[in-house]
N, C-alpha and C. Protein backbone atom coordinates (compact mmCIF):
# COMPACT_ATOMS: atom_id res chain seq x y z
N UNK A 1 0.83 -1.18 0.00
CA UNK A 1 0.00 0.00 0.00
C UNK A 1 0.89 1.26 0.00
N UNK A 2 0.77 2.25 -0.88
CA UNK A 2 1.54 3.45 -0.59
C UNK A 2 0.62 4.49 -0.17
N UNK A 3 2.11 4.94 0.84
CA UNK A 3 1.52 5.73 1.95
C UNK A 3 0.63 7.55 1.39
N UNK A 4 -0.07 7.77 2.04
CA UNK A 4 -0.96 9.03 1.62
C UNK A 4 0.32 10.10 1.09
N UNK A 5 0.75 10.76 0.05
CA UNK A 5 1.02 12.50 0.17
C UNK A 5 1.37 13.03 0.99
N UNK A 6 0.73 12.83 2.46
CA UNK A 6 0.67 13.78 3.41
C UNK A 6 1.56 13.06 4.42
N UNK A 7 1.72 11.49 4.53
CA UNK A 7 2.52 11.23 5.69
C UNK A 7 3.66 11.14 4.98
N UNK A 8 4.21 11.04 3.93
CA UNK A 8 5.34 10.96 2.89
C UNK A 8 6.20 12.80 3.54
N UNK A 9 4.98 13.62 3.40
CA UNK A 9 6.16 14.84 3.33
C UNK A 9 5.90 14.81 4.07
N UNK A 10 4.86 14.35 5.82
CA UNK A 10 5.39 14.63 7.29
C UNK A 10 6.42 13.95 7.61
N UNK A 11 6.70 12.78 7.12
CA UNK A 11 7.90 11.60 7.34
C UNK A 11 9.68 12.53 7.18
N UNK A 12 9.44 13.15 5.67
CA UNK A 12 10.85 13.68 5.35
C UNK A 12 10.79 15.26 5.85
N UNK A 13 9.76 16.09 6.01
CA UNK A 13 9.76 17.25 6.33
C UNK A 13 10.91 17.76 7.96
N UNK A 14 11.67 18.67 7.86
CA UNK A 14 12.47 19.14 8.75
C UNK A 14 12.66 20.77 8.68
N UNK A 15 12.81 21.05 10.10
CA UNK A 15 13.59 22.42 10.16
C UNK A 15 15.13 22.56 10.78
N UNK A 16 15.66 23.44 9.77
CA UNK A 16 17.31 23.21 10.23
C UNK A 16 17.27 24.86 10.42
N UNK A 17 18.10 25.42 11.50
CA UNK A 17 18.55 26.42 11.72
C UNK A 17 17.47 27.37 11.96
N UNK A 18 15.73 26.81 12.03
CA UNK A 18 14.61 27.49 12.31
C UNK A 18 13.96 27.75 10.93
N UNK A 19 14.04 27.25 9.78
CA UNK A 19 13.97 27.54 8.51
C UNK A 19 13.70 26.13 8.52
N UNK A 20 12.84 26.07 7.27
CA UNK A 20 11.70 24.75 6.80
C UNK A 20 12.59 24.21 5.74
N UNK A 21 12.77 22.69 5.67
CA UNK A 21 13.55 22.17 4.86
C UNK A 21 12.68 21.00 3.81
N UNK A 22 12.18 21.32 3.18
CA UNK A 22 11.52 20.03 1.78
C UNK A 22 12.79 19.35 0.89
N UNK A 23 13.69 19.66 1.07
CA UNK A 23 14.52 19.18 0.06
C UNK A 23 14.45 17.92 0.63
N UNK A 24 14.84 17.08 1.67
CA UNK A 24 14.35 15.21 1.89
C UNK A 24 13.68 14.88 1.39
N UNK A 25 12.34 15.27 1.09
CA UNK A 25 11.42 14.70 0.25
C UNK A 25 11.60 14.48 -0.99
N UNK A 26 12.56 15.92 -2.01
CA UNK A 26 12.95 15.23 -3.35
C UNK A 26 14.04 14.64 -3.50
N UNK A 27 15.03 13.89 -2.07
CA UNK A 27 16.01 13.12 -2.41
C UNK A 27 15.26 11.64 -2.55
N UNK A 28 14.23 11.58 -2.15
CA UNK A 28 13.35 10.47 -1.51
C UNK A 28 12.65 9.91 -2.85
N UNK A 29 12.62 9.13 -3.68
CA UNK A 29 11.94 8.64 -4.50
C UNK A 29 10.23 8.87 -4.70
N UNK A 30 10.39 7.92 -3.25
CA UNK A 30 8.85 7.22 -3.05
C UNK A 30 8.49 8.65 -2.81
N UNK A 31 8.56 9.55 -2.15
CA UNK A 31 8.40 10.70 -1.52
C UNK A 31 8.11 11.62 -2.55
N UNK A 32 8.97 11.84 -3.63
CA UNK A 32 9.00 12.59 -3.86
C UNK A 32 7.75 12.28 -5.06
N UNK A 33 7.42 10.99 -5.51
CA UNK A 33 6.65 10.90 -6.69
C UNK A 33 4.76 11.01 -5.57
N UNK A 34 4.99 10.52 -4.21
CA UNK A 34 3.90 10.68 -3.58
C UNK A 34 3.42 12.44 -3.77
N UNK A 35 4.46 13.26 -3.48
CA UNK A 35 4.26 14.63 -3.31
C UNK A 35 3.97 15.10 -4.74
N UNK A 36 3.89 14.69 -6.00
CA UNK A 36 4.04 15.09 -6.77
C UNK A 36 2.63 14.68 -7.30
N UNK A 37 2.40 13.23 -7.05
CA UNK A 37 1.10 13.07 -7.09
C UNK A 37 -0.11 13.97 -6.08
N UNK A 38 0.64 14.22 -5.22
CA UNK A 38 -0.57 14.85 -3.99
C UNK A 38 -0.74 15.70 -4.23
N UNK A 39 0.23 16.94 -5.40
CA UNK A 39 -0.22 18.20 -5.93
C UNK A 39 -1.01 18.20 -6.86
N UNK A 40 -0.50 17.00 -8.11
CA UNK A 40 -1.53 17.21 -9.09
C UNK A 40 -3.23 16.68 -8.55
N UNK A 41 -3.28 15.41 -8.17
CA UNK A 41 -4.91 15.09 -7.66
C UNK A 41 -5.89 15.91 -7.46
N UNK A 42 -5.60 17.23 -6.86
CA UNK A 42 -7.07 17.75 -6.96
C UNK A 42 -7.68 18.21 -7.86
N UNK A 43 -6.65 18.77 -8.55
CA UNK A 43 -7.03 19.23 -9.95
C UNK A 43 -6.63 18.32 -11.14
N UNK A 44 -6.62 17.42 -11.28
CA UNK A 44 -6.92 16.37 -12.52
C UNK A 44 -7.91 16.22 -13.10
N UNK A 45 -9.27 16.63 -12.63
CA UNK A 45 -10.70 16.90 -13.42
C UNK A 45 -10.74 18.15 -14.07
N UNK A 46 -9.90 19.07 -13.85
CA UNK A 46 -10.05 20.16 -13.86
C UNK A 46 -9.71 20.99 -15.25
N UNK A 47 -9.66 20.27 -16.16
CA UNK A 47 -8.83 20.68 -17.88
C UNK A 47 -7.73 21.59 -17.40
N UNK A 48 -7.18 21.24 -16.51
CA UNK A 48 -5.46 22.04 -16.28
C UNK A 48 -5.09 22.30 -18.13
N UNK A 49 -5.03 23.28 -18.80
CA UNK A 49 -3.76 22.89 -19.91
C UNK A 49 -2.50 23.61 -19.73
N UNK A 50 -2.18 24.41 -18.26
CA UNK A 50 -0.44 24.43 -18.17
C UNK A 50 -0.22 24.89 -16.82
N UNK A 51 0.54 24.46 -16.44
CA UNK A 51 1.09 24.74 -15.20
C UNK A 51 2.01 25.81 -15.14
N UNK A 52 2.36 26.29 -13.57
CA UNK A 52 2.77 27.64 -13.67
C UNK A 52 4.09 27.25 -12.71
N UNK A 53 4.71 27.38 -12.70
CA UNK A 53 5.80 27.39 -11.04
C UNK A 53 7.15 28.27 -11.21
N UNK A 54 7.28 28.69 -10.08
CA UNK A 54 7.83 30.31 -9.77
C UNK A 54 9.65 30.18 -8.90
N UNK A 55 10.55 30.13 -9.81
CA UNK A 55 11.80 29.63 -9.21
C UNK A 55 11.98 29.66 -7.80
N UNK A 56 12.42 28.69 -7.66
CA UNK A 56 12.70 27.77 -8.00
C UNK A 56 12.50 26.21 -7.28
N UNK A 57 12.11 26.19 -6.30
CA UNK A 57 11.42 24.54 -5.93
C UNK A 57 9.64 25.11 -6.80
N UNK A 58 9.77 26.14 -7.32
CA UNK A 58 8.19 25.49 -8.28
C UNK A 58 8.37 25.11 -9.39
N UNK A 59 9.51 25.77 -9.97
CA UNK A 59 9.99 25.14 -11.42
C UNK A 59 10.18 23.50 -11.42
N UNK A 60 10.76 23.13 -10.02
CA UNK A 60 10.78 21.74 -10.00
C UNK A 60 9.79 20.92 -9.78
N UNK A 61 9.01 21.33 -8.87
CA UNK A 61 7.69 20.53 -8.53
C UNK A 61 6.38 21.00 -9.52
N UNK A 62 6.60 22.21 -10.30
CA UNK A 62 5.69 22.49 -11.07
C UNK A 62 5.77 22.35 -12.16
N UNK A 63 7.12 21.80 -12.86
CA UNK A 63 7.32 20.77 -14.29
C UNK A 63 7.02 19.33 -14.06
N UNK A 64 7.58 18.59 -12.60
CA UNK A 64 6.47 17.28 -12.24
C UNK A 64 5.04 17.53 -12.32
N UNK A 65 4.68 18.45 -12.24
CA UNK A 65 3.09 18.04 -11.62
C UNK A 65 2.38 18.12 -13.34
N UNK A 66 3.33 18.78 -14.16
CA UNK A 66 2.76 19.27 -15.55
C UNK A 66 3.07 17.57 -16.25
N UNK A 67 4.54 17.08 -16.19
CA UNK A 67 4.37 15.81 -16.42
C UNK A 67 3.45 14.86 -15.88
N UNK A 68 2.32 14.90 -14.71
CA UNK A 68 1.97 13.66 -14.36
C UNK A 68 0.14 14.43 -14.97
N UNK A 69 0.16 15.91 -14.91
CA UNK A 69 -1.31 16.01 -15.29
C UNK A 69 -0.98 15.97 -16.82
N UNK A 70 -0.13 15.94 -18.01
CA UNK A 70 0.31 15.70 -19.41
C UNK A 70 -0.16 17.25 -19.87
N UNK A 71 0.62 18.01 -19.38
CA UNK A 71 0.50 19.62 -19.68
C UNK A 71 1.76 20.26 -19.40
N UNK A 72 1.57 21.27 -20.53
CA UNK A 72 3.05 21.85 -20.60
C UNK A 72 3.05 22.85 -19.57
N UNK A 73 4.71 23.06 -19.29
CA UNK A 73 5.03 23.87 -17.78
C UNK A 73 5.41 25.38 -18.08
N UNK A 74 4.69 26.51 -17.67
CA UNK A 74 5.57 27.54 -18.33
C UNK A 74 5.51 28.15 -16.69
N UNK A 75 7.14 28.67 -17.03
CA UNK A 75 8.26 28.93 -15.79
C UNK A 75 7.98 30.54 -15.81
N UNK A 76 8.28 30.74 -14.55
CA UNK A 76 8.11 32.47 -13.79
C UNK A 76 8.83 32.66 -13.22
N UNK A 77 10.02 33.36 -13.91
CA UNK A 77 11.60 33.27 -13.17
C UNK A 77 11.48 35.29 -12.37
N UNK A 78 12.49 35.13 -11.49
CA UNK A 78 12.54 36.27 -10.88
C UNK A 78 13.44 37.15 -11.18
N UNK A 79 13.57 38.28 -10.96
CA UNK A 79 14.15 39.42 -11.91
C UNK A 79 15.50 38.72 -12.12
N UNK A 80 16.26 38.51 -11.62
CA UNK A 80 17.83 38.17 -11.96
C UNK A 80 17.96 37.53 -13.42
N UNK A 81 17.41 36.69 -13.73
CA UNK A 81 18.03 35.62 -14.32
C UNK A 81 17.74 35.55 -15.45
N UNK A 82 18.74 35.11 -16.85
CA UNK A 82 18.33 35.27 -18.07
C UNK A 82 16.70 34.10 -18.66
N UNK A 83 16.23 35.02 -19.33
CA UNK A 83 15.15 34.67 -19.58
C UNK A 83 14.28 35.22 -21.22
N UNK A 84 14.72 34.88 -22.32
CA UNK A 84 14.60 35.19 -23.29
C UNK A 84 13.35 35.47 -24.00
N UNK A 85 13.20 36.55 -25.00
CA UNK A 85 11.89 36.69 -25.16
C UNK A 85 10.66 38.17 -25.00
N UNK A 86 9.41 37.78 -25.30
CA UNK A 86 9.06 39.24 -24.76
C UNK A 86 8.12 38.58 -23.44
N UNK A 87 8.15 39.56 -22.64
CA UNK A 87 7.27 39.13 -21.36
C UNK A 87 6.09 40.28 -20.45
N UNK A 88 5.83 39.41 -19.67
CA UNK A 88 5.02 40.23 -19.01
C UNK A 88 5.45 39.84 -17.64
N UNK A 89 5.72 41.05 -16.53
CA UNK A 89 5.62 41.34 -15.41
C UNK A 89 4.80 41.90 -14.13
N UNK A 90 5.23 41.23 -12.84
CA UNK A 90 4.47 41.94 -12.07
C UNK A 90 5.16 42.22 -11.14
N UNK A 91 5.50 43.02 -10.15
CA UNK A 91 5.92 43.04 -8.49
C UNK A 91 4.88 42.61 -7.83
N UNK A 92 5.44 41.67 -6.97
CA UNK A 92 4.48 41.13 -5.98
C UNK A 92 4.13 42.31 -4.78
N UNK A 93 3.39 41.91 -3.72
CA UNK A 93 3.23 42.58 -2.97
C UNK A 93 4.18 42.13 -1.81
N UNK A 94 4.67 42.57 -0.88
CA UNK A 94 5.89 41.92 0.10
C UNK A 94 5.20 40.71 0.63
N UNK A 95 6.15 39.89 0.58
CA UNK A 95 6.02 38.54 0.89
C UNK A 95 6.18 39.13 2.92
N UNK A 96 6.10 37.50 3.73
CA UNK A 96 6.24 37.78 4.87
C UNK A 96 7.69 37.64 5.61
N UNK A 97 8.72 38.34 5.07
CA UNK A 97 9.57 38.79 5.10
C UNK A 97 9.69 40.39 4.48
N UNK A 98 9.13 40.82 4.13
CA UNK A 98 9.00 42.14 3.97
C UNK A 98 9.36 42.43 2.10
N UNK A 99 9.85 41.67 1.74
CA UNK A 99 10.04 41.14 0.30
C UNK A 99 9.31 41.08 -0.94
N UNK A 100 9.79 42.57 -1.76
CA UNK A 100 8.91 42.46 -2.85
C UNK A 100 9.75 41.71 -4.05
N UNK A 101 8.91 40.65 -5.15
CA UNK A 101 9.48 39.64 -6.03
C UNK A 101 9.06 40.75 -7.61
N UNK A 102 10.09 41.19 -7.95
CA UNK A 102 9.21 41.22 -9.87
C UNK A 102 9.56 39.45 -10.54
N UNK A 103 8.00 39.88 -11.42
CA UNK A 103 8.39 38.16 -11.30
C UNK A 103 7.91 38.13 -13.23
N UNK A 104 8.54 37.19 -13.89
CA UNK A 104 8.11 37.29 -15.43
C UNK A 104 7.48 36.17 -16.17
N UNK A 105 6.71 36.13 -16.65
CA UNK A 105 6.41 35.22 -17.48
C UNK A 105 6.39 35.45 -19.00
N UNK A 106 7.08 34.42 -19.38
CA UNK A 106 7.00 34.36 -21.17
C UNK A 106 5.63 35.10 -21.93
N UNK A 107 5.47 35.84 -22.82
CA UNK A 107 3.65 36.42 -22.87
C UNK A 107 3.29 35.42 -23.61
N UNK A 108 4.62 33.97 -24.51
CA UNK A 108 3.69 33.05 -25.14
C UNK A 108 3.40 31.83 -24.66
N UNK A 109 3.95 31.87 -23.16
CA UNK A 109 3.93 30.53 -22.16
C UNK A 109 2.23 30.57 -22.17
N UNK A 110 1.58 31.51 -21.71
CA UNK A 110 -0.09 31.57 -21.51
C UNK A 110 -0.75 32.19 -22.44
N UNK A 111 -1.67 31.45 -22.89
CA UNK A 111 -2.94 32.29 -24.45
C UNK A 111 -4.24 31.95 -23.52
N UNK A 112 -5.18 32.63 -24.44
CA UNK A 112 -6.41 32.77 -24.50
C UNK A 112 -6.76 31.28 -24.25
N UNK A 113 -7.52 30.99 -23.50
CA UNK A 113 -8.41 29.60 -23.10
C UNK A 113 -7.42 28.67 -22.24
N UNK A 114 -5.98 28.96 -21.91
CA UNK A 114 -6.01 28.03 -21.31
C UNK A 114 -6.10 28.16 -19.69
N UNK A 115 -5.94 26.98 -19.04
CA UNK A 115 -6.65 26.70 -17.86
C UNK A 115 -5.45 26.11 -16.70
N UNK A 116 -5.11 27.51 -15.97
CA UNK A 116 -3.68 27.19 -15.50
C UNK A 116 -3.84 27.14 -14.01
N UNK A 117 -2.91 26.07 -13.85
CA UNK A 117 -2.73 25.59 -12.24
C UNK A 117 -1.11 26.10 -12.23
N UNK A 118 -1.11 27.22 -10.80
CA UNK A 118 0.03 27.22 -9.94
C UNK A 118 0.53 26.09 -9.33
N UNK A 119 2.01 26.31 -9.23
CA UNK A 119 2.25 25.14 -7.97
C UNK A 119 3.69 25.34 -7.29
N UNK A 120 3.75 25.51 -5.69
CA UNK A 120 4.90 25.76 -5.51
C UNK A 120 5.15 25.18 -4.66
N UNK A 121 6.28 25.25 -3.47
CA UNK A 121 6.56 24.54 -2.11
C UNK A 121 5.43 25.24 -1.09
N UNK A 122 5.53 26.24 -1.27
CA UNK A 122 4.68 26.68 0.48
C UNK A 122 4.31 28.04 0.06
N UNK A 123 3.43 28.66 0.74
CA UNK A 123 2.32 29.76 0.74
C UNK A 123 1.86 30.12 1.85
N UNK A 124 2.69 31.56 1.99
CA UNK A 124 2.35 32.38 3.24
C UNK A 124 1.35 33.15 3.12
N UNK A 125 1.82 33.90 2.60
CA UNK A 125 0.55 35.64 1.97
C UNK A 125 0.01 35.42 0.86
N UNK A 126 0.86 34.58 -0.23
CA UNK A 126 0.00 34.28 -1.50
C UNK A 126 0.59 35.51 -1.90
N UNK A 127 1.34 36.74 -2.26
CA UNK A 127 1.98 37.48 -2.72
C UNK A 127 2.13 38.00 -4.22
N UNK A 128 2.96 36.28 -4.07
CA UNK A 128 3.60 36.03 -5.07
C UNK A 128 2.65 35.19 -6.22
N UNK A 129 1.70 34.44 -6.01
CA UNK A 129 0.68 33.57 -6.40
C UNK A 129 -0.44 34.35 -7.10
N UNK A 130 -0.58 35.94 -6.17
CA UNK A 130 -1.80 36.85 -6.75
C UNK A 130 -0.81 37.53 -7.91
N UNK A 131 0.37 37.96 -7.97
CA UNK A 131 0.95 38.08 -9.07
C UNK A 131 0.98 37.67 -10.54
N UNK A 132 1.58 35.98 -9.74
CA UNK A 132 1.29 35.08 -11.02
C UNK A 132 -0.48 35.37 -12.11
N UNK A 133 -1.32 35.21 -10.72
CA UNK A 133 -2.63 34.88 -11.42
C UNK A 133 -2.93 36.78 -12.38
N UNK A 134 -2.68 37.41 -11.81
CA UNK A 134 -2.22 38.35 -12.96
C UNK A 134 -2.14 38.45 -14.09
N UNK A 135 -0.62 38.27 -13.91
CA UNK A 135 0.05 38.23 -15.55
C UNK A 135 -0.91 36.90 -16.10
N UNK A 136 -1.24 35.68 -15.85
CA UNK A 136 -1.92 34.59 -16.33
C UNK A 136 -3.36 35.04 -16.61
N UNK A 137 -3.84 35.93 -16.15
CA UNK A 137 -5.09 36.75 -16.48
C UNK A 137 -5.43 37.69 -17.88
N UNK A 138 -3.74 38.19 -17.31
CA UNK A 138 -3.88 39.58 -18.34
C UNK A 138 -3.26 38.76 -20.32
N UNK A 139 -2.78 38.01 -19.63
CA UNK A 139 -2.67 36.68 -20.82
C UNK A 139 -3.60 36.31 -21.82
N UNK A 140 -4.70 36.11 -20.91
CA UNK A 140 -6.09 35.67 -21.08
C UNK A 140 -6.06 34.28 -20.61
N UNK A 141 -5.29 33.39 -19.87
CA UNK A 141 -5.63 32.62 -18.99
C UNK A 141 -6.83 32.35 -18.42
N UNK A 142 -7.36 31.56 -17.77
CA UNK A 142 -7.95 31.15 -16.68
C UNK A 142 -7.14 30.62 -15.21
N UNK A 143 -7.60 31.33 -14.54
CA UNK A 143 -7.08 31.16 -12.80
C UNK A 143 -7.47 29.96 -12.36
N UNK A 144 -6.81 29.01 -12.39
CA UNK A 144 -7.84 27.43 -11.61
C UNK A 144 -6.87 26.89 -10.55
N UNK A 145 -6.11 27.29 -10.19
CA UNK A 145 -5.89 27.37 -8.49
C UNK A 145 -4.38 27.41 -8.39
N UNK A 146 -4.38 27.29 -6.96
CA UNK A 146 -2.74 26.48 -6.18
C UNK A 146 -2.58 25.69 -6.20
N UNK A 147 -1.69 24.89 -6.11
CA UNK A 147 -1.23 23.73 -5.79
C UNK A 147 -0.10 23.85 -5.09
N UNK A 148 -0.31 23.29 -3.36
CA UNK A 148 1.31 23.59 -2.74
C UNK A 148 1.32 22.58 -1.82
N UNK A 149 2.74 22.18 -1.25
CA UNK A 149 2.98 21.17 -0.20
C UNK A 149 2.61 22.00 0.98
N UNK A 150 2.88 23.10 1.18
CA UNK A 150 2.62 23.52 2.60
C UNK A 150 1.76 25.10 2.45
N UNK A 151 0.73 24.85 3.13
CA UNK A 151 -0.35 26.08 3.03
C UNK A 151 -0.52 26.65 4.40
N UNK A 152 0.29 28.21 4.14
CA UNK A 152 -0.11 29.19 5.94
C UNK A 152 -0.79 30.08 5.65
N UNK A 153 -1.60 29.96 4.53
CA UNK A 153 -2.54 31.36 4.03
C UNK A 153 -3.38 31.73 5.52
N UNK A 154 -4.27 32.55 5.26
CA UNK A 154 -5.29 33.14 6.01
C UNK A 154 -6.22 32.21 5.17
N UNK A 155 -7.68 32.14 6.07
CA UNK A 155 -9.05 30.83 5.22
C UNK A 155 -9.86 32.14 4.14
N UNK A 156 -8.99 33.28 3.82
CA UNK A 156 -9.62 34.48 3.13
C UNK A 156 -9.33 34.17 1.52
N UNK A 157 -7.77 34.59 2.30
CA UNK A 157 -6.73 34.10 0.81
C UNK A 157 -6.52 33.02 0.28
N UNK A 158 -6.53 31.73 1.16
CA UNK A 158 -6.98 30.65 0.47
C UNK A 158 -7.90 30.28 -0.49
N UNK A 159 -9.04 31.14 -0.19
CA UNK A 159 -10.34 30.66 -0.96
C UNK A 159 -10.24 32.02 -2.30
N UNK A 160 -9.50 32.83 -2.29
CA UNK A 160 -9.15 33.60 -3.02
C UNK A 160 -8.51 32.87 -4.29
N UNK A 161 -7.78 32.26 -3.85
CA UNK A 161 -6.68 31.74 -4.79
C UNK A 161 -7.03 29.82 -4.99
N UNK A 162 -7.87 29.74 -4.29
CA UNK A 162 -8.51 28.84 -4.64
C UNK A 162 -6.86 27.62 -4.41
N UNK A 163 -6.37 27.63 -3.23
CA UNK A 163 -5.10 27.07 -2.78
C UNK A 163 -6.06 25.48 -2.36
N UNK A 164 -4.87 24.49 -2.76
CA UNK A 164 -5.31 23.35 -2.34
C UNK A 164 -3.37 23.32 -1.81
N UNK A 165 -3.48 21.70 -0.78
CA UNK A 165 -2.33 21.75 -0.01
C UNK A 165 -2.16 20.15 0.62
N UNK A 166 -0.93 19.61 0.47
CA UNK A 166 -0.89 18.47 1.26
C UNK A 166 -0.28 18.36 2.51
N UNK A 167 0.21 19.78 3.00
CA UNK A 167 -0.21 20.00 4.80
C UNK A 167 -0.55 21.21 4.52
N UNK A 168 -0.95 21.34 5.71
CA UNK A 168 -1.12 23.08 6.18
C UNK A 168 0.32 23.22 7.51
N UNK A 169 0.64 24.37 7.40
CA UNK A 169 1.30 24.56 8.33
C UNK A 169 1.28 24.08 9.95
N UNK A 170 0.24 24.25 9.97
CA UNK A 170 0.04 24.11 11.54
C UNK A 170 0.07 22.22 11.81
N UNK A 171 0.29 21.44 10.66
CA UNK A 171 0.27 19.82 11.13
C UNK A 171 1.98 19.85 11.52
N UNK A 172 2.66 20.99 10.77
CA UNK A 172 4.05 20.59 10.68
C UNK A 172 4.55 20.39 12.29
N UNK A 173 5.58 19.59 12.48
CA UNK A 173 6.20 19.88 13.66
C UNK A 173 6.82 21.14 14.14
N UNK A 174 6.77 21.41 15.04
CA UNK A 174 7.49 22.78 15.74
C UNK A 174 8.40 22.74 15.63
N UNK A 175 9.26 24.03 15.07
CA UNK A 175 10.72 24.08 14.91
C UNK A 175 11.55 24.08 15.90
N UNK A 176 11.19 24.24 17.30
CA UNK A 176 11.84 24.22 18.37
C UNK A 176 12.02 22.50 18.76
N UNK A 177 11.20 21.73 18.34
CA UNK A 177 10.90 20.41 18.46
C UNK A 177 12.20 19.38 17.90
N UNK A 178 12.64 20.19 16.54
CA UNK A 178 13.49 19.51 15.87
C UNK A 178 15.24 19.30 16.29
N UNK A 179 15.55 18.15 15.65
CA UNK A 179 16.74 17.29 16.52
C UNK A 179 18.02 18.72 16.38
C-alpha cells in the first residue's frame, strides 16, 4: 500500500537552523513521486492545460506536476536571471519577510483559453501567487488554483486563490521540536 502525500512529506519534512527544509522529500523517491502526485490530484478533473511554477522549488515541482497532469510547464523566473523573449511582469506585494518579487512570465507561455494551475513549495501571503494569477489573467488565462505542499494562508486568501495543499502549516512539527 503506498503511503498518503501527506505522511510521505510529514515523514521527510524538517527544520534546520529554524527555517523549513523540503529538500528530503525530493532526495526520496517514493516521496518525492507521492508529493508530486498529492499536488496534481485535486485538480486532474479540472482541464489544467499548463502549469505555472515560480523559481525555484516550483519550477521543479511544477514541471512534475505538468508531467503527471500531461501539460506543458511555463516557468516564472525572478528578476535576476536570463530569460529570453518578450514578457510580461508583475511586483508582488511583500512577501512575509518584507520582500517584494518582480516576477516574469514568457507572454507566449499563456494564451487565450487556457486553464492554469500554480504550484509551488509553500504559501504564506499568496503574494507572489496573486501576481502570477495576474500576468496569467492579463494573458487571457484562466485562474484554476494552487497547488502547494505547505499552506499558511489566512481561510480568506486561500479561498481567493482557490489554494489546495498536502499540509497546512500548523500539522508541521514545531521548529523548536526539531533534533
Amino acid at each position: 500500500m503506498t503511503p498518503h502525500p501527506r505522511d510521505l512529506v510529514l515523514e521527510r519534512f524538517q527544520w534546520v537552523g529554524g527555517h523549513a527544509d523540503v529538500w528530503g522529500i525530493f532526495r526520496d523517491p517514493r516521496a518525492l513521486a507521492g508529493m508530486v502526485h498529492g499536488l496534481a490530484e485535486p485538480f486532474q478533473e479540472d482541464g489544467i492545460t499548463a502549469v505555472c511554477g515560480i523559481e525555484s522549488r516550483g519550477f521543479l515541482l511544477g514541471a512534475a506536476v505538468a508531467v503527471e497532469l500531461g501539460v506543458g510547464f511555463a516557468a516564472v523566473r525572478k528578476a535576476a536571471g536570463i530569460f529570453p523573449g518578450k514578457k510580461v511582469t508583475r511586483r508582488s506585494h511583500p512577501d512575509y519577510r518584507g520582500t517584494r518579487q518582480e516576477l516574469r512570465l514568457q507572454r507566449d507561455a499563456v494564451g487565450t483559453g487556457d486553464r492554469v494551475l500554480l504550484v509551488d513549495d509553500w504559501i504564506e501571503t499568496g503574494s507572489q501567487a496573486r501576481a502570477v494569477r495576474s500576468m496569467v489573467e492579463e494573458r487571457g488565462g484562466q485562474w484554476m488554483g494552487c497547488s502547494v505542499v505547505v499552506d499558511q494562508t489566512t481561510p480568506a486568501r486561500r479561498a481567493d486563490l482557490r489554494v489546495r495543499s498536502i499540509v497546512t502549516a500548523s500539522e508541521l512539527p514545531p521548529w523548536d521540536m526539531q533534533p
